[in-house]
N, C-alpha and C. Protein backbone atom coordinates (compact mmCIF):
# COMPACT_ATOMS: atom_id res chain seq x y z
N UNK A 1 0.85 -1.18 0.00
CA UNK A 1 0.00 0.00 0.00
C UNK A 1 0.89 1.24 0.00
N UNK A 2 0.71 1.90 -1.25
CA UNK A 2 1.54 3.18 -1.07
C UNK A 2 0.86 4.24 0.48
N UNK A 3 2.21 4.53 1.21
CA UNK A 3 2.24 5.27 2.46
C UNK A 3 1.66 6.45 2.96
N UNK A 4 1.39 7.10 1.19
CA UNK A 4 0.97 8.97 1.46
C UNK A 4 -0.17 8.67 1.09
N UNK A 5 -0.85 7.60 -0.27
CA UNK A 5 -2.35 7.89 -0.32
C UNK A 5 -3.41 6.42 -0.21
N UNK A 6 -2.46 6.02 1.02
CA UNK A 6 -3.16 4.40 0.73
C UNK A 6 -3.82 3.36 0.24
N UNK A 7 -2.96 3.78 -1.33
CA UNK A 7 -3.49 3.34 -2.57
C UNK A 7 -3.25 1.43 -2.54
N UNK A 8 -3.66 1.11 -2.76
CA UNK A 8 -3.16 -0.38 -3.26
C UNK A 8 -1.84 -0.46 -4.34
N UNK A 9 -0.96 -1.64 -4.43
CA UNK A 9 -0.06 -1.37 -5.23
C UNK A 9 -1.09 -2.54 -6.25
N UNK A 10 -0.40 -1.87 -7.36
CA UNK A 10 -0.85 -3.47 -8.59
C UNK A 10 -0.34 -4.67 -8.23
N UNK A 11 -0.13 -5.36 -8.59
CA UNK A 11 0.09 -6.94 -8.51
C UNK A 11 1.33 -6.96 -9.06
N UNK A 12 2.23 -6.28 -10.00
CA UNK A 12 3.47 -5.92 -10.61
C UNK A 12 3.84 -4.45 -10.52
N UNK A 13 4.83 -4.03 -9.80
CA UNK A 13 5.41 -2.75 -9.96
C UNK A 13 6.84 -2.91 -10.71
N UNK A 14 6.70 -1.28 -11.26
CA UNK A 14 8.35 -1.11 -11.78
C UNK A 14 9.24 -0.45 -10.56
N UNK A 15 10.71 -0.32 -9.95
CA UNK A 15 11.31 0.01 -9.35
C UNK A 15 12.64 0.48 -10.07
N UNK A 16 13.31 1.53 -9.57
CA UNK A 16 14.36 1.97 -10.33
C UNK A 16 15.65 1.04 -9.59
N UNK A 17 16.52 1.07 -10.44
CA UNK A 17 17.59 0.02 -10.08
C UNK A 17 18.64 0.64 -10.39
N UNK A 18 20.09 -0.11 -10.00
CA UNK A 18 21.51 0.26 -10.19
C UNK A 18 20.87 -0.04 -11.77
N UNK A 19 22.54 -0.25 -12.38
CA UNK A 19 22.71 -0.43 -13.49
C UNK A 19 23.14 -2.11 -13.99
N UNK A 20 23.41 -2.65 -12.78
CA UNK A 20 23.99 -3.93 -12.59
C UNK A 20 23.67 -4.94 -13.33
N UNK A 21 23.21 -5.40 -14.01
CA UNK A 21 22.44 -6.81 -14.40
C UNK A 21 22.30 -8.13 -13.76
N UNK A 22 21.26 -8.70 -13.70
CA UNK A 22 21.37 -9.73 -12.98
C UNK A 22 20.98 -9.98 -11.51
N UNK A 23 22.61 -10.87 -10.79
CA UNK A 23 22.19 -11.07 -9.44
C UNK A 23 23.03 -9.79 -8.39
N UNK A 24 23.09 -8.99 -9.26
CA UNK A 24 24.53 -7.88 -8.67
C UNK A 24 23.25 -6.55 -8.64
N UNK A 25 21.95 -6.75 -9.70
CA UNK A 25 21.31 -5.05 -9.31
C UNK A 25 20.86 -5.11 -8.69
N UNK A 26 20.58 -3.93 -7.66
CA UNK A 26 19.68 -3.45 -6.82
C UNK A 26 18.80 -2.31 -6.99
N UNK A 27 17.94 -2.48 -6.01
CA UNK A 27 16.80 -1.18 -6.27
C UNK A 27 17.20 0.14 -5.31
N UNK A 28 17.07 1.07 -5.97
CA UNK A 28 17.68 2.13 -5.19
C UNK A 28 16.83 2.50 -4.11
N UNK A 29 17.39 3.18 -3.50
CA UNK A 29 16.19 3.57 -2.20
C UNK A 29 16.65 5.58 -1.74
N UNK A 30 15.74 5.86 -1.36
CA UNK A 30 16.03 7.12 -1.45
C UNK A 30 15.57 7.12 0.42
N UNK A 31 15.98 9.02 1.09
CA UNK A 31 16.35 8.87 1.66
C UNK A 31 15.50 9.96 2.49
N UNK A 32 14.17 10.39 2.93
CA UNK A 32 13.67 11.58 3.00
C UNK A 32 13.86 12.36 3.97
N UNK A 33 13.85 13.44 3.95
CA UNK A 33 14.01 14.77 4.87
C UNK A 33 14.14 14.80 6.65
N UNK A 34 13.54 13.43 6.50
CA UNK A 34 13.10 13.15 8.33
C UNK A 34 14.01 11.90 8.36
N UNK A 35 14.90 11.76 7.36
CA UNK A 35 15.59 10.65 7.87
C UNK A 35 15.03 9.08 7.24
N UNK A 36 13.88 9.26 6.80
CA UNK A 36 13.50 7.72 6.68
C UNK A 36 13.61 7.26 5.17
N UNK A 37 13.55 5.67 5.33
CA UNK A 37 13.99 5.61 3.96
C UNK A 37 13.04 5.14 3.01
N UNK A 38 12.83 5.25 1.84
CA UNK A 38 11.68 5.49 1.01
C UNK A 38 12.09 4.89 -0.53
N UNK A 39 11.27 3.55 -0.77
CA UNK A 39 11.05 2.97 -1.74
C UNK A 39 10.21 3.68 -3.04
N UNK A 40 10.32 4.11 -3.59
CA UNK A 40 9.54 4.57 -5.23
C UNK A 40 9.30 3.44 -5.92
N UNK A 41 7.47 3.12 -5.97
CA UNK A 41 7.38 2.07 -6.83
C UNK A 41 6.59 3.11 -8.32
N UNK A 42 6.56 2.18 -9.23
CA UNK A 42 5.80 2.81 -10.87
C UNK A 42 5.05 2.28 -10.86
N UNK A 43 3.71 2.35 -11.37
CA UNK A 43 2.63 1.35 -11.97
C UNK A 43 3.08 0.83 -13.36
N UNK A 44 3.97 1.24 -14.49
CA UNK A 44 4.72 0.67 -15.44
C UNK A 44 5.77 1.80 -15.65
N UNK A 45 6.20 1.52 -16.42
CA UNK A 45 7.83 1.76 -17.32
C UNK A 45 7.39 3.31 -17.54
N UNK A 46 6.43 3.49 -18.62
CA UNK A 46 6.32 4.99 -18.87
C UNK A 46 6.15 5.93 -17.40
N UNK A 47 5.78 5.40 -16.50
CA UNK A 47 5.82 6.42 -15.33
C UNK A 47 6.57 6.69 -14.58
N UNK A 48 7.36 5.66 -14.28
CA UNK A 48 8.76 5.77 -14.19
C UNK A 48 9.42 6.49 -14.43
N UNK A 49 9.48 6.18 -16.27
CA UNK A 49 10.53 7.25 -16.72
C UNK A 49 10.31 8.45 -17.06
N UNK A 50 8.79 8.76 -16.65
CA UNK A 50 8.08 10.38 -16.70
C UNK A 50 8.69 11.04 -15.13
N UNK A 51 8.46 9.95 -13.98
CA UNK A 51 8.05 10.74 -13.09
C UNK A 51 9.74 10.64 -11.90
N UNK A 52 10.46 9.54 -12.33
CA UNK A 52 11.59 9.38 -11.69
C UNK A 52 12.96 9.98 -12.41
N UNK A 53 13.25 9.20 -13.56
CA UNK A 53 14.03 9.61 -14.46
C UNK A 53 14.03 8.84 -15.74
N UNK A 54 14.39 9.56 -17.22
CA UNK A 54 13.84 9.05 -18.33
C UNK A 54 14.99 7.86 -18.69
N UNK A 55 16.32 8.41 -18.05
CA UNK A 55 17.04 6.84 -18.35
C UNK A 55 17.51 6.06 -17.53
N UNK A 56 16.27 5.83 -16.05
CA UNK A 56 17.11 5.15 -15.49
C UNK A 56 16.63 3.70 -15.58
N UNK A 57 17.33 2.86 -15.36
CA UNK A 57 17.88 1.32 -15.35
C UNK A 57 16.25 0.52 -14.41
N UNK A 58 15.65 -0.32 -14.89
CA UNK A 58 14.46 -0.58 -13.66
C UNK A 58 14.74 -1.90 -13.46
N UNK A 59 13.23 -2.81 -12.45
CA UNK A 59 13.55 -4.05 -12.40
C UNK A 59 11.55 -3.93 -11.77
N UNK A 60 10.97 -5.23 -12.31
CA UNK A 60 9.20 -5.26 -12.36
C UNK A 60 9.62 -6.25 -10.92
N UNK A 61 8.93 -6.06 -9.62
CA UNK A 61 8.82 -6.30 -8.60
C UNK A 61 7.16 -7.12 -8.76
N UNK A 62 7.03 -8.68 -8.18
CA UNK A 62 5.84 -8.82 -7.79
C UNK A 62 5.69 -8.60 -6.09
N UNK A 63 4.40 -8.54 -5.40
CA UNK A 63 4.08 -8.42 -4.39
C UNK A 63 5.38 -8.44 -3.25
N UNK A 64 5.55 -10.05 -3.52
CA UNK A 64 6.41 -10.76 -2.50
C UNK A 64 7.69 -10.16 -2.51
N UNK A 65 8.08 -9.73 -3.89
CA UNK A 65 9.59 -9.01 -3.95
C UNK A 65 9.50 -7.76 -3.10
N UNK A 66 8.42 -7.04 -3.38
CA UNK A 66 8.11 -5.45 -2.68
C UNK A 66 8.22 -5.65 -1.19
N UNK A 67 7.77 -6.65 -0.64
CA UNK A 67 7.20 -6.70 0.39
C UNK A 67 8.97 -7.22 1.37
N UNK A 68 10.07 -7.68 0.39
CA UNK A 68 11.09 -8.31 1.01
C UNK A 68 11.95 -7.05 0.71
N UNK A 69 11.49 -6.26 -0.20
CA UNK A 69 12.78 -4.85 -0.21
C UNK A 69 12.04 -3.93 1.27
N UNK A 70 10.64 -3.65 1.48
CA UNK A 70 10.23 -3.14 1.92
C UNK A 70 10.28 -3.55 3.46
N UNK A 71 11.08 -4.33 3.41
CA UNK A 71 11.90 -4.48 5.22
C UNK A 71 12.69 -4.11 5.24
N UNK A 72 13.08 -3.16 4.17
CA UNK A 72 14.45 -2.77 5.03
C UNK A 72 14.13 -0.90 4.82
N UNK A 73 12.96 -0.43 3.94
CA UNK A 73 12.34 0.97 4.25
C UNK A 73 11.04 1.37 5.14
N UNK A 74 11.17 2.35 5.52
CA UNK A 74 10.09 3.31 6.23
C UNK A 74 8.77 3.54 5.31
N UNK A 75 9.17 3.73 4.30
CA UNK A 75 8.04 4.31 3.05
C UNK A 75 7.99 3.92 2.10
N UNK A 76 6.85 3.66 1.16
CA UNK A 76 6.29 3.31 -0.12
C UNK A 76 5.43 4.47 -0.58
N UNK A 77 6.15 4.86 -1.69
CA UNK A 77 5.44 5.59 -2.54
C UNK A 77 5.27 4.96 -3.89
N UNK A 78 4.03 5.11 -4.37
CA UNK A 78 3.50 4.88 -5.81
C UNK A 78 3.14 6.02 -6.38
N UNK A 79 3.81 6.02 -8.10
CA UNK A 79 3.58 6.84 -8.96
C UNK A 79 4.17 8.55 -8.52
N UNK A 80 5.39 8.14 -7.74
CA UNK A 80 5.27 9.59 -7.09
C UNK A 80 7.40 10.52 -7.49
N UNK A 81 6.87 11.78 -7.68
CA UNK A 81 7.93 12.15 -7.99
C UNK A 81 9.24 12.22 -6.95
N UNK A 82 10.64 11.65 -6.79
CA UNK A 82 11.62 12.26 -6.03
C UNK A 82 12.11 13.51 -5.92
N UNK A 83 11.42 13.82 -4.38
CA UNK A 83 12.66 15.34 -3.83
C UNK A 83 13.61 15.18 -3.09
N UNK A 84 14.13 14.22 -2.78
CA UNK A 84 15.10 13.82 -1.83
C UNK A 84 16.36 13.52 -2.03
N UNK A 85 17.55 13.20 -1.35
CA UNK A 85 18.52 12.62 -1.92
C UNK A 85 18.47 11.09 -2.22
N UNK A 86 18.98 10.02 -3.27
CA UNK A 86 19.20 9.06 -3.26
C UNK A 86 20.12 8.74 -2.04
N UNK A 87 20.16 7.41 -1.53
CA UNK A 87 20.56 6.59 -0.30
C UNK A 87 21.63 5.75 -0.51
N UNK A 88 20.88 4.52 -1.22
CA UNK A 88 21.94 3.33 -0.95
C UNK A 88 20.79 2.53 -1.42
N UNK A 89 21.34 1.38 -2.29
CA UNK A 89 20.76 0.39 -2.94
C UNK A 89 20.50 -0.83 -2.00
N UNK A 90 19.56 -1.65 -1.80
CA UNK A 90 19.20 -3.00 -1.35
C UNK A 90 18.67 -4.20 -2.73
N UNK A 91 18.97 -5.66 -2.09
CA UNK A 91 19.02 -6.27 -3.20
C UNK A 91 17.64 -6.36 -3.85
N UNK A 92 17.49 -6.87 -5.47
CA UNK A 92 15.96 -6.52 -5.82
C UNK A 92 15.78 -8.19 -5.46
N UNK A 93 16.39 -9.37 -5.92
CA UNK A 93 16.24 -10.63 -4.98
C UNK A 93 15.90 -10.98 -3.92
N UNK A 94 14.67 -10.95 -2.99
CA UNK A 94 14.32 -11.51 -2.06
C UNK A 94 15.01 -12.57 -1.16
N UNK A 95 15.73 -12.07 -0.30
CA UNK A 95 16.70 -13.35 0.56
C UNK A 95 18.36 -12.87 0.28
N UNK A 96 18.42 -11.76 -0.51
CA UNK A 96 19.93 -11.62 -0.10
C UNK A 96 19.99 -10.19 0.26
N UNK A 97 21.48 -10.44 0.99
CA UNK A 97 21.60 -9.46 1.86
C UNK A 97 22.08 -8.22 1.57
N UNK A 98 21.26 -7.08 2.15
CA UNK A 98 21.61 -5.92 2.05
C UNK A 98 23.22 -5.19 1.58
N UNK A 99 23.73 -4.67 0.47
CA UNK A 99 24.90 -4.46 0.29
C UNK A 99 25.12 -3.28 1.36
């Protein structure tokens, strides 16, 4: 459930990622104003690259993936633009460990 408008997420989200390929990318995580840390999910690709950035690198998250990055953030936002600084990447693989 996105955090600010307690939207439901779809059943597939897009997430922005390193550049890495494979078992090496991660999803970036950003970092907000109060300290907490904050996942950006897309409802697809074009919103993403409207509303995050037009070339960045992604990776399609189902439920269970969201829900295993989303232990290690404060916040879920859907469809929503970044004002914050970027953070530090966590893995988009479910079960491995935080770089």
């Amino acid at each position: 459930m996105d955090d600010s408008t307690h939207r439901p997420l779809p059943d597939l989200v897009v997430v922005p990622t390193s550049e890495d390929d494979g078992p090496d990318r991660r999803v970036e995580l950003w970092q907000g104003p109060d300290g907490r840390l904050v996942l950006f999910c897309y409802s697809d690709v074009e919103a993403l690259h409207r509303l995050y950035r037009a070339d960045c690198p992604w990776a399609r998250l189902d439920l269970d993936e969201v829900a295993a990055v989303r232990a290690h953030v404060q916040t879920l936002l859907l469809d929503a633009t970044p004002g914050v600084a970027p953070t530090g990447p966590v893995p988009v693989v479910p079960g491995q460990r935080r770089a």
